[in-house]
C-alpha atoms as a PDB file:
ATOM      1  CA  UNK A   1      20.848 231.363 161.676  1.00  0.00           C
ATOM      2  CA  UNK A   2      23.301 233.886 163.814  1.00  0.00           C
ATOM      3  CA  UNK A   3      21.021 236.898 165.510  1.00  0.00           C
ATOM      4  CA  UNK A   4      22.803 239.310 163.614  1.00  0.00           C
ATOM      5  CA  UNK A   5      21.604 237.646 160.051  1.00  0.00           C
ATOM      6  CA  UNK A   6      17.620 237.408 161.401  1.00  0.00           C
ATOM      7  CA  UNK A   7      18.122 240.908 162.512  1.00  0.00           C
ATOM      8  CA  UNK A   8      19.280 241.568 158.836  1.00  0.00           C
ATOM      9  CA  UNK A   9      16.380 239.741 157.806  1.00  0.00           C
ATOM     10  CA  UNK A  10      13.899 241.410 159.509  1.00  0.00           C
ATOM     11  CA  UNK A  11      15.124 245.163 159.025  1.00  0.00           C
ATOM     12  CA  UNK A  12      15.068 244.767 155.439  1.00  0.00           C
ATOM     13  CA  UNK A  13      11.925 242.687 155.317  1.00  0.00           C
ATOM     14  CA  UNK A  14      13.052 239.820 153.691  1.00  0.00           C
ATOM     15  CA  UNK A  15      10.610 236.733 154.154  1.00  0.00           C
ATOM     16  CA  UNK A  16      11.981 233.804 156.590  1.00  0.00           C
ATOM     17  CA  UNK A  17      10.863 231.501 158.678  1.00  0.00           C
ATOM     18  CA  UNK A  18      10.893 230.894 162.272  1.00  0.00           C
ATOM     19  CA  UNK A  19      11.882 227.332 163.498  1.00  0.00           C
ATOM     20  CA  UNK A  20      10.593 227.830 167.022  1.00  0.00           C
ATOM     21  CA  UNK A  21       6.743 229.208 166.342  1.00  0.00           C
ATOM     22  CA  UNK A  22       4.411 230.387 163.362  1.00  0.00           C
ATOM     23  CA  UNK A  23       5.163 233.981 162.528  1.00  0.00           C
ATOM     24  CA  UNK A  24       2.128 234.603 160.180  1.00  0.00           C
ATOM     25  CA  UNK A  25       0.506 238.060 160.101  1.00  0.00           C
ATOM     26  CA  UNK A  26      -2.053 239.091 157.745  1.00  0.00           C
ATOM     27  CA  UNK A  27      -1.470 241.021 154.393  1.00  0.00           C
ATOM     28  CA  UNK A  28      -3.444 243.903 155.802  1.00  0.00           C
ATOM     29  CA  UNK A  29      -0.567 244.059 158.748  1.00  0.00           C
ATOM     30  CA  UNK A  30       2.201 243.859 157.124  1.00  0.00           C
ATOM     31  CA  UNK A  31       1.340 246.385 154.501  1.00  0.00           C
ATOM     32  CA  UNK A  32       0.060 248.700 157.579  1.00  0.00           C
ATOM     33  CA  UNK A  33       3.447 248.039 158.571  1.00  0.00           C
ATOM     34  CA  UNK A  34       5.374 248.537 155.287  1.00  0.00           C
ATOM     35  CA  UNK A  35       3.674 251.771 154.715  1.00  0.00           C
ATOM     36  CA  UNK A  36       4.849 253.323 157.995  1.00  0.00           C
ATOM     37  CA  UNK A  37       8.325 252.258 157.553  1.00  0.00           C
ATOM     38  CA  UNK A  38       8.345 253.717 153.936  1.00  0.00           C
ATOM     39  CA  UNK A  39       7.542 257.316 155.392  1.00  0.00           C
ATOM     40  CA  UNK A  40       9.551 257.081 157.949  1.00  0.00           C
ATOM     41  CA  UNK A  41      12.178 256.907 155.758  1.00  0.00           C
ATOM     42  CA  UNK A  42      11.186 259.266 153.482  1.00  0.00           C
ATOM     43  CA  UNK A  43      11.248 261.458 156.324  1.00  0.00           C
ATOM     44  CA  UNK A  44      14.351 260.506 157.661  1.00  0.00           C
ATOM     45  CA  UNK A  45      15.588 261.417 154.202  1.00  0.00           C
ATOM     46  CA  UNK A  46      13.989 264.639 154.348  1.00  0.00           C
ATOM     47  CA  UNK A  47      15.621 265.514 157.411  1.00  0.00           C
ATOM     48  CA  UNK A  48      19.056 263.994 155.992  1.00  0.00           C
ATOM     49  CA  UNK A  49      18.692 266.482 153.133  1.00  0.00           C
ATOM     50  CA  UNK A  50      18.108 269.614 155.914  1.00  0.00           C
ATOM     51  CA  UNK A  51      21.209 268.275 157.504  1.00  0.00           C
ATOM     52  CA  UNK A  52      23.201 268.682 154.293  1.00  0.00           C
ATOM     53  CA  UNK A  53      21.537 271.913 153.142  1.00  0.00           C
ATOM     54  CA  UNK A  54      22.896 273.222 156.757  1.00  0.00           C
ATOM     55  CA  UNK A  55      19.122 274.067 158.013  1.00  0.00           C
ATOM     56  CA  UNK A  56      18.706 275.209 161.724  1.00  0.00           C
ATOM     57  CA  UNK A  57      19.556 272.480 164.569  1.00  0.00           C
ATOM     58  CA  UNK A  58      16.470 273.431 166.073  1.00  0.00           C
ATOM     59  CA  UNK A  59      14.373 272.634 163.146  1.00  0.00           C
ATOM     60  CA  UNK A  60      16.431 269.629 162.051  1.00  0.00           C
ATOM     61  CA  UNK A  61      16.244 267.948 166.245  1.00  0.00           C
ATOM     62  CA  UNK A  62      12.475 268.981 165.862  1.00  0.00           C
ATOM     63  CA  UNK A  63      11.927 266.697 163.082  1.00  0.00           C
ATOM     64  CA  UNK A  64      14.673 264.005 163.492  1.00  0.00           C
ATOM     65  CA  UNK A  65      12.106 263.719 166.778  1.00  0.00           C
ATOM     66  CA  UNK A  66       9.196 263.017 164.661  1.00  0.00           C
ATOM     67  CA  UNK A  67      10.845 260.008 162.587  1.00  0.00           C
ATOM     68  CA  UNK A  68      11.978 258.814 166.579  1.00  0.00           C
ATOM     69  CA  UNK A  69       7.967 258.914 167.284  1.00  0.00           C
ATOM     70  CA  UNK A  70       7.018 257.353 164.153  1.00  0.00           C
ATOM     71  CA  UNK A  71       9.770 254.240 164.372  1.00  0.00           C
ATOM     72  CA  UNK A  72       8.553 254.070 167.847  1.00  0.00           C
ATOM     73  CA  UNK A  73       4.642 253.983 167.058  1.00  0.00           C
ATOM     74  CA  UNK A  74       5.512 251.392 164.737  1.00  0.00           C
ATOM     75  CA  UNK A  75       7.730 249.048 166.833  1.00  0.00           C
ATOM     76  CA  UNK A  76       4.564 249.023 169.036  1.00  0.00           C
ATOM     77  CA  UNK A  77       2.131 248.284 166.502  1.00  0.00           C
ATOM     78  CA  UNK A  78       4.761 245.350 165.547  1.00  0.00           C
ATOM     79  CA  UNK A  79       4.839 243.974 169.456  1.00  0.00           C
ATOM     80  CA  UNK A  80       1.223 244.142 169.249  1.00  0.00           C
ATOM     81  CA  UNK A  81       0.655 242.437 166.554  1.00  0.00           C
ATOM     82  CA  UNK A  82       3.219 239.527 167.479  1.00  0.00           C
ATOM     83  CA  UNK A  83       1.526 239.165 170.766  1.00  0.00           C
ATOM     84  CA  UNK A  84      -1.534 238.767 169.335  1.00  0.00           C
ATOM     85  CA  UNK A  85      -0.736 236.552 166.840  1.00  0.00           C
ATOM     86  CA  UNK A  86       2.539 234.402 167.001  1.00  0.00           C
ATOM     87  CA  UNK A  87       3.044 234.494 170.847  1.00  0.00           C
ATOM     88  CA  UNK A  88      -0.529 233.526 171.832  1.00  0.00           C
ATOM     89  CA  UNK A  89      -0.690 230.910 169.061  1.00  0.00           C
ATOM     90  CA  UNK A  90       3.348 229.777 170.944  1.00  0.00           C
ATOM     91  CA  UNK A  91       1.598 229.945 174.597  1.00  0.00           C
ATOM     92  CA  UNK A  92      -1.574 227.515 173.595  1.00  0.00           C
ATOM     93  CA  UNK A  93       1.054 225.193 171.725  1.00  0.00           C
ATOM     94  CA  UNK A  94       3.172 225.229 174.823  1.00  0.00           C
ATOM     95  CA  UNK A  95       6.028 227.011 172.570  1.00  0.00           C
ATOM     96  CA  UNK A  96       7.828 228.946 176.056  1.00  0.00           C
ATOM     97  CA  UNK A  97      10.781 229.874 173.839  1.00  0.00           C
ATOM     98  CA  UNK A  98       8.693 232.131 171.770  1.00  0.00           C
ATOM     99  CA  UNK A  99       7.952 234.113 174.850  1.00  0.00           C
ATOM    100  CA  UNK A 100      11.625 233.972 175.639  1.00  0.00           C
ATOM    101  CA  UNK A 101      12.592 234.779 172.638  1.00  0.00           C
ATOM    102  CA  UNK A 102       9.950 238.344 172.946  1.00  0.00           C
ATOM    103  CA  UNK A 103      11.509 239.084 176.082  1.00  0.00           C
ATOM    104  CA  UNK A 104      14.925 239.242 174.695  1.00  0.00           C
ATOM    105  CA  UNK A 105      13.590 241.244 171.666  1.00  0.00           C
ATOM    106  CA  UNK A 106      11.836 243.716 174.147  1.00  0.00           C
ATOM    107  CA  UNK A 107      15.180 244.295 175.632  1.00  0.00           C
ATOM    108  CA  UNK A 108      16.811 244.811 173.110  1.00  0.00           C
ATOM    109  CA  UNK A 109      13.987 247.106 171.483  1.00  0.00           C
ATOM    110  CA  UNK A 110      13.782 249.267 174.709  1.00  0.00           C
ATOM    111  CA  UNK A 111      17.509 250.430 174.951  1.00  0.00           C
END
């Protein structure tokens, strides 16, 4: 699978599998996880439809801001559930790409 596909994959939450280590998180998580990502994007639509209704720049930066600090919140709440889960289950197993693999994502996730 190219990067750019499992990228794909996991932005639109389609289920996979990962050759190099277990990715399994509970159904609790993932609909924690689902659930933030749905209101982001409801309020990234909101702020879409200010946008297009020509609302002040100063309102429309405020909240564009607030989606940036909710996608945020939830990226960590993702890296801290991996780490807890598939990368510490990868470390015991002696899977070392899995922690590669993290760093690279973490890079990638910081920019």
């Amino acid at each position: 699978m190219h990067e750019h596909d499992h990228e794909y994959l996991h932005a639109h939450g389609i289920e996979h599998s990962h050759s190099h280590h277990g990715h399994v998180h509970s159904p609790e998580e993932t609909k924690a996880i689902a659930n933030r990502l749905a209101r982001a994007i409801g309020h990234l639509e909101h702020v879409k439809m200010m946008v297009e209704e020509g609302r002040d720049c100063s309102d429309v930066l405020v909240q564009l801001s607030a989606v940036k600090s909710a996608l945020n919140s939830t990226g960590l709440l993702i890296l801290q559930s991996h780490i807890e889960h598939c990368i510490v289950e990868s470390v015991k197993s002696g899977d070392m790409e899995a922690v590669q693999e993290l760093n690279k994502a973490i890079a990638r996730y910081i920019k």
